[in-house]
PDB file of N, CA and C in Angstrom:
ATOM      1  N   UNK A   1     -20.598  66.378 -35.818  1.00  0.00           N
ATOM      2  CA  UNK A   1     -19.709  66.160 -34.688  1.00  0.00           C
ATOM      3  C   UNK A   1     -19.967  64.754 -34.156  1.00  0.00           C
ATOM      4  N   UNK A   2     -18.879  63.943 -34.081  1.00  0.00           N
ATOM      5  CA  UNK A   2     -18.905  62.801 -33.327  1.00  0.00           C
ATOM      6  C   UNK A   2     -18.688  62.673 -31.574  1.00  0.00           C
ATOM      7  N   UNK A   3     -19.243  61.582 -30.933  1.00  0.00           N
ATOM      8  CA  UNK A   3     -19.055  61.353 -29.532  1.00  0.00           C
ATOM      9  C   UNK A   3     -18.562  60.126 -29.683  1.00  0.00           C
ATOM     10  N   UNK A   4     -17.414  59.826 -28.267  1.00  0.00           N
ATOM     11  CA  UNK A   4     -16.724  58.998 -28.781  1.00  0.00           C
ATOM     12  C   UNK A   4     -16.537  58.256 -26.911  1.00  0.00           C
ATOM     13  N   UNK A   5     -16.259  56.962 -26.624  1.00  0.00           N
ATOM     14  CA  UNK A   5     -16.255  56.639 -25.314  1.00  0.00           C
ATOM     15  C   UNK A   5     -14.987  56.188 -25.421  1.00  0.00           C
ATOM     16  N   UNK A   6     -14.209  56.215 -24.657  1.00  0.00           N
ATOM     17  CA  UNK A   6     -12.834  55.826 -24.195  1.00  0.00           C
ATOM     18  C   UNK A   6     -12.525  54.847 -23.020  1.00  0.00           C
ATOM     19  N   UNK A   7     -11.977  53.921 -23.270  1.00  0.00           N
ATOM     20  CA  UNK A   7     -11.222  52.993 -21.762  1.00  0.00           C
ATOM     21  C   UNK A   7      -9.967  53.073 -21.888  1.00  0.00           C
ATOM     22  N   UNK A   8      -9.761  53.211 -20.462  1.00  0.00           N
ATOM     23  CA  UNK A   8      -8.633  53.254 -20.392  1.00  0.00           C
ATOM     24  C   UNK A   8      -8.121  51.889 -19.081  1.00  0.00           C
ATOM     25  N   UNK A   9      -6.370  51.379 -19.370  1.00  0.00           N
ATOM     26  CA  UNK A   9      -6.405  50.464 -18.494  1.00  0.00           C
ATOM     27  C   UNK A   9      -4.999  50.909 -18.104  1.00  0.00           C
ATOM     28  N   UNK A  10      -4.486  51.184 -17.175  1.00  0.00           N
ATOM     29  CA  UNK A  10      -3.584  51.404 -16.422  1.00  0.00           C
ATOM     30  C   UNK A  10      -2.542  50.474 -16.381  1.00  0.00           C
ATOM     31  N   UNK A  11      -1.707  49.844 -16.683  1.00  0.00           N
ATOM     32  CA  UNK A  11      -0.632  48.675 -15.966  1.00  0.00           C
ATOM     33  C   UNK A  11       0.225  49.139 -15.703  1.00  0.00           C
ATOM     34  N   UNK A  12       1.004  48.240 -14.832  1.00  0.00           N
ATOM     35  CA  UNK A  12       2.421  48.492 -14.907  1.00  0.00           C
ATOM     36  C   UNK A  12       3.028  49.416 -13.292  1.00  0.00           C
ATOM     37  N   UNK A  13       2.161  50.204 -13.052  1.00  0.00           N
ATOM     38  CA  UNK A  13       2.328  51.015 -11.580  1.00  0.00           C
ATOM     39  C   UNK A  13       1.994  50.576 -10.680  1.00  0.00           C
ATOM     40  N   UNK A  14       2.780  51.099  -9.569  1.00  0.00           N
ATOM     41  CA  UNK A  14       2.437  50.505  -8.185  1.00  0.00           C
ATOM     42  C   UNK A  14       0.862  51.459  -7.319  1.00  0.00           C
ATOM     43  N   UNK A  15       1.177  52.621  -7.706  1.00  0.00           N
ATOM     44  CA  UNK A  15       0.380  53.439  -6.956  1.00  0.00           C
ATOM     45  C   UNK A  15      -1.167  53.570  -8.011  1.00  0.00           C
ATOM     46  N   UNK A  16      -1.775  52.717  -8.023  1.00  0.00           N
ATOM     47  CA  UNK A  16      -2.915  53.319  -9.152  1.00  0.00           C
ATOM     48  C   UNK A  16      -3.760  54.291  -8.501  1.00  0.00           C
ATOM     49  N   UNK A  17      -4.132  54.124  -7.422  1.00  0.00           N
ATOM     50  CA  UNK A  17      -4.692  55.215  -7.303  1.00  0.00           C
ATOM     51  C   UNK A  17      -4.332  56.896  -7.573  1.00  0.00           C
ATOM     52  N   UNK A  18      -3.170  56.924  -7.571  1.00  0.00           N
ATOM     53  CA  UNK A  18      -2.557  58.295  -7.791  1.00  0.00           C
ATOM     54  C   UNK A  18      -2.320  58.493  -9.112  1.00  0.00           C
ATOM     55  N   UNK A  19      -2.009  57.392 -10.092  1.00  0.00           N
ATOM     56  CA  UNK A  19      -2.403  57.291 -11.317  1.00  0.00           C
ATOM     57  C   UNK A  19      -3.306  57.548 -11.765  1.00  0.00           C
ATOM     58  N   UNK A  20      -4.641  57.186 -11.076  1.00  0.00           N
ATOM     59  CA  UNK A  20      -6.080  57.483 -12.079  1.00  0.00           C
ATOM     60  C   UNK A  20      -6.023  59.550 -11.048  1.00  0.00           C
ATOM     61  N   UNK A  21      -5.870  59.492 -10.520  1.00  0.00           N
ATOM     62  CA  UNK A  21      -6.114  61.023 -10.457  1.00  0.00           C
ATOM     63  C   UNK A  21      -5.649  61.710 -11.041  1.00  0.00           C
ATOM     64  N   UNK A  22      -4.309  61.412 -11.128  1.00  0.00           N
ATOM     65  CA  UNK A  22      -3.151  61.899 -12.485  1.00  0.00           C
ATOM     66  C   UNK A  22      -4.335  62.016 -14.075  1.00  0.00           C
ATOM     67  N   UNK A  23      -4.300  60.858 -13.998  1.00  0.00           N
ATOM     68  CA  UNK A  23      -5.570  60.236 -15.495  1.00  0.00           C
ATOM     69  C   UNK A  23      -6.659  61.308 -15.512  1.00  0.00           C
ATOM     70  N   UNK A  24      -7.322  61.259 -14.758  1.00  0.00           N
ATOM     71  CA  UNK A  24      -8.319  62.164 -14.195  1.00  0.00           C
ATOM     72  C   UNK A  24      -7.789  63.885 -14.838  1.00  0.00           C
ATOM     73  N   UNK A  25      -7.135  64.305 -14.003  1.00  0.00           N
ATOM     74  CA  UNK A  25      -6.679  65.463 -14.685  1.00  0.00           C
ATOM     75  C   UNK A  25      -5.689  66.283 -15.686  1.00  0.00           C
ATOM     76  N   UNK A  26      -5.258  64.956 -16.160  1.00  0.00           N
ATOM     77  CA  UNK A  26      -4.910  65.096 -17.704  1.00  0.00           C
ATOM     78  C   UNK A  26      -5.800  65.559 -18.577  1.00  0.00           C
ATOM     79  N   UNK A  27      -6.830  63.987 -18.465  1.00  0.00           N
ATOM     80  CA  UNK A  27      -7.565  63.882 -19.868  1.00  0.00           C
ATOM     81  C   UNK A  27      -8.929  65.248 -19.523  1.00  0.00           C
ATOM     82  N   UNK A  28      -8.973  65.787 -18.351  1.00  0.00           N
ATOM     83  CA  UNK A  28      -9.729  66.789 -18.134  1.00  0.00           C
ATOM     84  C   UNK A  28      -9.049  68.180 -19.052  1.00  0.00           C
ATOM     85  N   UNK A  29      -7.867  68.102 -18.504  1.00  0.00           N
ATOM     86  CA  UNK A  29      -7.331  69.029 -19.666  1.00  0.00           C
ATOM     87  C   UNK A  29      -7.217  69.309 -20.844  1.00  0.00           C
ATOM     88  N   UNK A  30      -7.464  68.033 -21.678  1.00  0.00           N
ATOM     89  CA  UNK A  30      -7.407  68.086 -22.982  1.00  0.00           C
ATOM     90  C   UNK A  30      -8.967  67.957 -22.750  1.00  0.00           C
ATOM     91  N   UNK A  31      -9.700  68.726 -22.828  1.00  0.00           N
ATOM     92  CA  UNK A  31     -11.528  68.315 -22.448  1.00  0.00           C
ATOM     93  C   UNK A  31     -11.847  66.601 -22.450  1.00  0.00           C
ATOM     94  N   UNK A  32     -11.377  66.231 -21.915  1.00  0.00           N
ATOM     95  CA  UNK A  32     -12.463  64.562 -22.159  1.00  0.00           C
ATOM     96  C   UNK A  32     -13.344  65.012 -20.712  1.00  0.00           C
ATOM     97  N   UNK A  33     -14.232  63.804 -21.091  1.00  0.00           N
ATOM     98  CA  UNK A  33     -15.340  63.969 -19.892  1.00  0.00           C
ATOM     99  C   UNK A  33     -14.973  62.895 -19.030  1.00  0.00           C
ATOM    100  N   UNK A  34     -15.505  62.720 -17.364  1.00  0.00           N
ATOM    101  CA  UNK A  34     -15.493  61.919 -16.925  1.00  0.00           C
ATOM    102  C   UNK A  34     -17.002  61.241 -16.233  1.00  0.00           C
ATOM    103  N   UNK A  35     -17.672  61.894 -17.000  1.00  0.00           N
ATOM    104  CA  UNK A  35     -19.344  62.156 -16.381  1.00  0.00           C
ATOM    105  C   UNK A  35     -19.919  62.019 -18.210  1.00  0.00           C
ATOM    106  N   UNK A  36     -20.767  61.283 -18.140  1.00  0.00           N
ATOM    107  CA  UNK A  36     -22.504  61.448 -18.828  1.00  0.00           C
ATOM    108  C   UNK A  36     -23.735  62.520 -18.223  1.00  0.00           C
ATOM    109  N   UNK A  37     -24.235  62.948 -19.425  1.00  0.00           N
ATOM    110  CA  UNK A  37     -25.519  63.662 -19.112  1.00  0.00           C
ATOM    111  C   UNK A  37     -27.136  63.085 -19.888  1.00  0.00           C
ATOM    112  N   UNK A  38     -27.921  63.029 -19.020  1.00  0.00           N
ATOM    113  CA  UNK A  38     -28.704  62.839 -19.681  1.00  0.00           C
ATOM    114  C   UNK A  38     -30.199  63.730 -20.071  1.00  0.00           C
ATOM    115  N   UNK A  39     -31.047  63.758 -20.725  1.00  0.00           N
ATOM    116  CA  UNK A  39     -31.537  64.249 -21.612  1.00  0.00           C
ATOM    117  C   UNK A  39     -32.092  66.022 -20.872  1.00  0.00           C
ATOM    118  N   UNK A  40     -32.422  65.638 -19.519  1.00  0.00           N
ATOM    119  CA  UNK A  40     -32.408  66.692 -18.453  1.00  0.00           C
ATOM    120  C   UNK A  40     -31.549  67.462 -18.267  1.00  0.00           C
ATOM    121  N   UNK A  41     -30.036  66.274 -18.059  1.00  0.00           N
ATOM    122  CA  UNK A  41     -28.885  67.673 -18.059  1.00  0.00           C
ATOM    123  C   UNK A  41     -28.383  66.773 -16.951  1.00  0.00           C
ATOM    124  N   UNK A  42     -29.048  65.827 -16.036  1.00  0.00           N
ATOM    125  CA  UNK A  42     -28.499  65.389 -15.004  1.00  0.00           C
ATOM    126  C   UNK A  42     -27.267  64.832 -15.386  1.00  0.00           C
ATOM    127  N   UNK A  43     -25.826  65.029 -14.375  1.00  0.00           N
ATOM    128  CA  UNK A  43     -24.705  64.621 -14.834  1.00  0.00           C
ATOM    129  C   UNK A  43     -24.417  63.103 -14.029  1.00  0.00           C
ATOM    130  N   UNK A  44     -23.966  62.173 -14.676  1.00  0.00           N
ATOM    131  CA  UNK A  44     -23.674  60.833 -14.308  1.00  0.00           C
ATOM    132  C   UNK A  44     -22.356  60.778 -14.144  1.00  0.00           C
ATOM    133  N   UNK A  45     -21.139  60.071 -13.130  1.00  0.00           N
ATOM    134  CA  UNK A  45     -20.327  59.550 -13.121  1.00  0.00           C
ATOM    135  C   UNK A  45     -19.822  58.242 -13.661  1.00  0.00           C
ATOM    136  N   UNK A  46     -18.551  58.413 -14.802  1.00  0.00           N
ATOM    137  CA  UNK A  46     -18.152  57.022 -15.233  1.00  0.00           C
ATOM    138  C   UNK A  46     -17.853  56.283 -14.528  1.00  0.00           C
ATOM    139  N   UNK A  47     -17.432  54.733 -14.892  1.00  0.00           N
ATOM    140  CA  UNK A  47     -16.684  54.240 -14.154  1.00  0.00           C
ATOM    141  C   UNK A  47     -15.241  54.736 -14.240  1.00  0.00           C
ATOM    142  N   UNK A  48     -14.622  54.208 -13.421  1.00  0.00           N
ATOM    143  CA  UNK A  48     -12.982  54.935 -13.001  1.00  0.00           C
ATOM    144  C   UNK A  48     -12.031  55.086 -13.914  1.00  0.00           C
ATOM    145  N   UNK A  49     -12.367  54.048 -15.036  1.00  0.00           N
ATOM    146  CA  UNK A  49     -11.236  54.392 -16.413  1.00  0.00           C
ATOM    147  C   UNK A  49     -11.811  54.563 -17.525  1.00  0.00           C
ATOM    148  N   UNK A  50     -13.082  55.272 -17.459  1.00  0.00           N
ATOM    149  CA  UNK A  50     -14.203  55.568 -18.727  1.00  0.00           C
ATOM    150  C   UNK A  50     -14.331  57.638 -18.848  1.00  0.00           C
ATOM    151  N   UNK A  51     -13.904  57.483 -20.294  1.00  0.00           N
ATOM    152  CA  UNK A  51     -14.294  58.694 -20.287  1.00  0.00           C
ATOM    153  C   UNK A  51     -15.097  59.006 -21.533  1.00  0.00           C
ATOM    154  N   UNK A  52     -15.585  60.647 -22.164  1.00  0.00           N
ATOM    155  CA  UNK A  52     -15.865  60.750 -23.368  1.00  0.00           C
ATOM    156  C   UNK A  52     -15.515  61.558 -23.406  1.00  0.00           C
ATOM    157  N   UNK A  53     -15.444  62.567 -25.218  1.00  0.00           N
ATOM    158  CA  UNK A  53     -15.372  63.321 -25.773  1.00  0.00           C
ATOM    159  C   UNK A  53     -16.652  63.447 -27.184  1.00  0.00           C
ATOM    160  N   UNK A  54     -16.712  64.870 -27.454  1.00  0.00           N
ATOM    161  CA  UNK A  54     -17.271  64.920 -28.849  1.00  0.00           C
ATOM    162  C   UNK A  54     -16.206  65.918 -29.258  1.00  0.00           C
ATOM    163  N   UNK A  55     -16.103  65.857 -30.528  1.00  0.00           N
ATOM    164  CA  UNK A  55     -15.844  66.719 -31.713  1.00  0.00           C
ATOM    165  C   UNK A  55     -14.995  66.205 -32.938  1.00  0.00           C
ATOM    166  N   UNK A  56     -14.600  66.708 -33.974  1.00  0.00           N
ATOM    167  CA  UNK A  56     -14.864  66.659 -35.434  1.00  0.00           C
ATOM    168  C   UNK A  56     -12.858  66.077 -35.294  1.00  0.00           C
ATOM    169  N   UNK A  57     -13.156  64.700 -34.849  1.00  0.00           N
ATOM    170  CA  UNK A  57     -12.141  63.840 -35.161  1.00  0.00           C
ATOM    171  C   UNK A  57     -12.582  62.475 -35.475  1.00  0.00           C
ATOM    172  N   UNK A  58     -11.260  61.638 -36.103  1.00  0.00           N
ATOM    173  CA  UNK A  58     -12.018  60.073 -36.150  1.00  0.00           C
ATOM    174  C   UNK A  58     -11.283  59.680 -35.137  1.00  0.00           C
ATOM    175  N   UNK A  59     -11.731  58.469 -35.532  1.00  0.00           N
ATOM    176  CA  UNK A  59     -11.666  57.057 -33.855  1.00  0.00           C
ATOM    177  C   UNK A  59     -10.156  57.166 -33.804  1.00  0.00           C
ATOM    178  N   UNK A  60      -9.602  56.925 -34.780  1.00  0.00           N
ATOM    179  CA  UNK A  60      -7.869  56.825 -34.947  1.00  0.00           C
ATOM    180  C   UNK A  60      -7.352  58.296 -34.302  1.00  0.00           C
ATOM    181  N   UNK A  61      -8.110  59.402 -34.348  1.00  0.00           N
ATOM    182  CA  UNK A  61      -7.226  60.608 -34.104  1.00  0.00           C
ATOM    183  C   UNK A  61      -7.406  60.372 -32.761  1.00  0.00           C
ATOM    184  N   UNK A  62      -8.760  60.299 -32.329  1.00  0.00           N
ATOM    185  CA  UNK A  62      -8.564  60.394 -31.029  1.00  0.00           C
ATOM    186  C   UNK A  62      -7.804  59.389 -30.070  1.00  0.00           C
ATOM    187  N   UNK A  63      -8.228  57.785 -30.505  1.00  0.00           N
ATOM    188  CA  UNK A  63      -7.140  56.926 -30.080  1.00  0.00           C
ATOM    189  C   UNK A  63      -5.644  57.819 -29.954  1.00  0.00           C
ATOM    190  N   UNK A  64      -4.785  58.304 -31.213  1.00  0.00           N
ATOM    191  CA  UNK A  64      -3.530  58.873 -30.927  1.00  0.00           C
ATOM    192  C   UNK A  64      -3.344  60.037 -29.765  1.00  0.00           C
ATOM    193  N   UNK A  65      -4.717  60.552 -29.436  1.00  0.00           N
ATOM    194  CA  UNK A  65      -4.617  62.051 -28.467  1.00  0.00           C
ATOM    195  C   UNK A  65      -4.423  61.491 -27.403  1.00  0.00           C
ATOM    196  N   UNK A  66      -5.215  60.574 -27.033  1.00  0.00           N
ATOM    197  CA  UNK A  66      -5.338  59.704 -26.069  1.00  0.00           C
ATOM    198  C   UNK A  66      -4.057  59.376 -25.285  1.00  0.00           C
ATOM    199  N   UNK A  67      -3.338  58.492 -26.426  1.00  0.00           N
ATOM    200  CA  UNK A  67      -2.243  57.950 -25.817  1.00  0.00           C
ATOM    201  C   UNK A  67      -1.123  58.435 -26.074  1.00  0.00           C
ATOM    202  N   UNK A  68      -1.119  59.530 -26.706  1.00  0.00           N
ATOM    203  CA  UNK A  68       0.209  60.561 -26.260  1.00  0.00           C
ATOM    204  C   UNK A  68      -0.275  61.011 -25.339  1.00  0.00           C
ATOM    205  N   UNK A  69      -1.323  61.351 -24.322  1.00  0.00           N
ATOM    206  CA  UNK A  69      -1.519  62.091 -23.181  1.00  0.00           C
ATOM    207  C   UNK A  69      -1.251  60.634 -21.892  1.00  0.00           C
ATOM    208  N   UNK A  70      -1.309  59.919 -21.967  1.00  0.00           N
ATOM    209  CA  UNK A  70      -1.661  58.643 -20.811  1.00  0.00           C
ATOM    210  C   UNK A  70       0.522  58.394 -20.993  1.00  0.00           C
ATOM    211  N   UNK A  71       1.151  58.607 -21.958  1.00  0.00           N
ATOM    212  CA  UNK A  71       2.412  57.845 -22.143  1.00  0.00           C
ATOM    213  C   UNK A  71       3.763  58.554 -21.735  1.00  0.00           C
ATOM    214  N   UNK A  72       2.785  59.899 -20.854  1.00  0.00           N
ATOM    215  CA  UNK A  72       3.730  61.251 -20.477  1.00  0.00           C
ATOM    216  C   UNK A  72       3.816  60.413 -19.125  1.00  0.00           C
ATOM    217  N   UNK A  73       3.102  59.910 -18.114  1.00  0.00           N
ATOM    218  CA  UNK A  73       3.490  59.403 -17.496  1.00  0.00           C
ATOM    219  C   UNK A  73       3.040  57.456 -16.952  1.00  0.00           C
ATOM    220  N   UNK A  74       2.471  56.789 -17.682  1.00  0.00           N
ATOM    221  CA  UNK A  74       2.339  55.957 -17.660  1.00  0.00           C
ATOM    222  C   UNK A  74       2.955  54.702 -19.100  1.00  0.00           C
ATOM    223  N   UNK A  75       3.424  53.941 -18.958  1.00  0.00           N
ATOM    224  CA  UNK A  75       4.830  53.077 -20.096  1.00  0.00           C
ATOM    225  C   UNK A  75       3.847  52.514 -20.639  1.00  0.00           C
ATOM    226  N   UNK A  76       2.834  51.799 -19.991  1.00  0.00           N
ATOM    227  CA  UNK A  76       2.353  50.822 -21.378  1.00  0.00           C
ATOM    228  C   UNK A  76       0.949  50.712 -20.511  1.00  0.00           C
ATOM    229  N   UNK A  77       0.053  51.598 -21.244  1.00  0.00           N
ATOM    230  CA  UNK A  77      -1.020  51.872 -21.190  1.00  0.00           C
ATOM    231  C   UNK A  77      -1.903  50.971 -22.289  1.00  0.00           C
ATOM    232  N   UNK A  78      -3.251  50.684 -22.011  1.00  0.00           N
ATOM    233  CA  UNK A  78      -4.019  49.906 -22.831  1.00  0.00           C
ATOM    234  C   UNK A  78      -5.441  51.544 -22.885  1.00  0.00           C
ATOM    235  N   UNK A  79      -5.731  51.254 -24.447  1.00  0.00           N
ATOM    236  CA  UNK A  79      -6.794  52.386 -24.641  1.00  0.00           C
ATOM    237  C   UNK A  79      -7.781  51.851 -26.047  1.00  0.00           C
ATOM    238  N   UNK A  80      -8.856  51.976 -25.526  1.00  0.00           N
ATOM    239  CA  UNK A  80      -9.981  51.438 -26.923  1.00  0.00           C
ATOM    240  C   UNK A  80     -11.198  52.998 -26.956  1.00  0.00           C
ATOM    241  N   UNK A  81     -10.916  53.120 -28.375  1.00  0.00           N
ATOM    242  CA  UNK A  81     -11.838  54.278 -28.365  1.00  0.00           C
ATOM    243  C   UNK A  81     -13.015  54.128 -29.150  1.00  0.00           C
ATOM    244  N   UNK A  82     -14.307  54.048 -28.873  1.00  0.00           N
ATOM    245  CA  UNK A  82     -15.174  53.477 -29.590  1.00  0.00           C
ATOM    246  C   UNK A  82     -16.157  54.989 -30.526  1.00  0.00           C
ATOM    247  N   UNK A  83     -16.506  54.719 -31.139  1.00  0.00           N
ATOM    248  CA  UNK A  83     -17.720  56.140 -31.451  1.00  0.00           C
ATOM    249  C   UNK A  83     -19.254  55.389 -31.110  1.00  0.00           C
ATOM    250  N   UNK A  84     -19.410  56.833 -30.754  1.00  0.00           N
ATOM    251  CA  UNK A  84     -20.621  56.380 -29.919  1.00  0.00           C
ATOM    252  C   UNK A  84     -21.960  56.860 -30.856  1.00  0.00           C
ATOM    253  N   UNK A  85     -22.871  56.169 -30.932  1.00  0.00           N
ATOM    254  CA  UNK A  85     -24.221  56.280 -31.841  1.00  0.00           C
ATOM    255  C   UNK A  85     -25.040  56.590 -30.700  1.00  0.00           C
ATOM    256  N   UNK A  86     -24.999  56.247 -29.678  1.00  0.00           N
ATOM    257  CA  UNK A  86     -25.858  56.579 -28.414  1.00  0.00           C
ATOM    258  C   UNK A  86     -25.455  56.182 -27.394  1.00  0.00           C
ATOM    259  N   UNK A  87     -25.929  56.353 -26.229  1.00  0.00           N
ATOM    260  CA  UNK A  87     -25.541  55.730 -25.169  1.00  0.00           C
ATOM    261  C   UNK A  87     -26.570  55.551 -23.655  1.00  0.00           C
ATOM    262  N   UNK A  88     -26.738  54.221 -23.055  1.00  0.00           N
ATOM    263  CA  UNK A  88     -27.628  53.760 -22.555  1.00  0.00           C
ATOM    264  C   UNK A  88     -26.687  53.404 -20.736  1.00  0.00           C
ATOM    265  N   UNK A  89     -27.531  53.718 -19.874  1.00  0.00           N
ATOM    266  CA  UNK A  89     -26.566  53.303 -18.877  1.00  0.00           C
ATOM    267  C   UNK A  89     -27.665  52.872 -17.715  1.00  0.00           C
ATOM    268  N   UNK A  90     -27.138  52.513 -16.754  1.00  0.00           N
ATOM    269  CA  UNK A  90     -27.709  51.839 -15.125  1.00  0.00           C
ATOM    270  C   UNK A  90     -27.328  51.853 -13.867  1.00  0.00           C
ATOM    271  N   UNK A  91     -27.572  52.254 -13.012  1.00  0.00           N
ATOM    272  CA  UNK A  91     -26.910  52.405 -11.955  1.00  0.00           C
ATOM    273  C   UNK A  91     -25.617  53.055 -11.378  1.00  0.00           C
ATOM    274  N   UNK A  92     -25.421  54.384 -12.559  1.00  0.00           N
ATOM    275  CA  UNK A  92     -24.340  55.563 -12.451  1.00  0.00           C
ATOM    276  C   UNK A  92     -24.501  56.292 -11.113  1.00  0.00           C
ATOM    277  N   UNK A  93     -23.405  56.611 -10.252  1.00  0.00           N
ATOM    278  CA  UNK A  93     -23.661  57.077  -9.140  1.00  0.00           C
ATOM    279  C   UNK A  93     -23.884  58.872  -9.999  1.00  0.00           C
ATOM    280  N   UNK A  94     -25.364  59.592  -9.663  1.00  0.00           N
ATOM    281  CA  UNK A  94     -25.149  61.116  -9.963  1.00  0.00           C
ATOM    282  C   UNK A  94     -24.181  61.917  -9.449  1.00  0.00           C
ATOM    283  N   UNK A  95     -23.522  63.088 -10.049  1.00  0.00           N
ATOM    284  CA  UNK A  95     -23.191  64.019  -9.497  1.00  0.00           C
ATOM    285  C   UNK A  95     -24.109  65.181  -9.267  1.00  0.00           C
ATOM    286  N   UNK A  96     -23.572  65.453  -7.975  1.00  0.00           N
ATOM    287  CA  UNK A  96     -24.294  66.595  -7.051  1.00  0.00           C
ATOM    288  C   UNK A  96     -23.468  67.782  -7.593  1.00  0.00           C
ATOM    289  N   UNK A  97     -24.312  68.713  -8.138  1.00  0.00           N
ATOM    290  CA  UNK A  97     -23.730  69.976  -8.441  1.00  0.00           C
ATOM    291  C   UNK A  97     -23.990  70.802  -7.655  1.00  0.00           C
ATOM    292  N   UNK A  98     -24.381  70.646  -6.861  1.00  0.00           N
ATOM    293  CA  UNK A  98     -25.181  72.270  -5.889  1.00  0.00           C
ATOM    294  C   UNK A  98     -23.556  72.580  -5.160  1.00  0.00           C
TER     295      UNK A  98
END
């Protein structure tokens, strides 16, 4: 199984903020993540147009999932999907699960 990190870049709208929430619970629907975990379990918050996924696709499939989901309501979306070998981070605000 592969893990894979996603950006996403928004153009073109006036309201982004209502866009990335839109974004937000799209790509939640199709499972992407919007949070990292690390080796504990503690969950990290991305930045605002970063997400991930794992499972048994390549970079190209998921690139296409991607942006048939972002093009239902956004025209000309920018998206880079990288595979991830690991991943290292700094200063992620945690999420509070309690």
């Amino acid at each position: 199984m592969a893990s894979f990190n996603i950006s996403i870049e928004l153009r073109g709208e006036d309201d982004a903020a209502a866009d990335y929430r839109r974004l937000r619970s799209k790509m939640s629907e199709h499972g992407f993540r919007h949070s990292v975990s690390d080796k504990a379990g503690t969950q990290f918050r991305l930045p605002r147009d970063e997400y991930t996924w794992s499972g048994y696709a390549t970079r190209h499939e998921v690139l296409d999932k991607v942006y048939l989901i972002l093009v239902e309501f956004i025209p000309d979306p920018g998206v880079m999907v990288t595979e991830a070998a690991g991943r290292a981070w700094r200063g992620l605000k945690e999420i509070d699960l309690s």
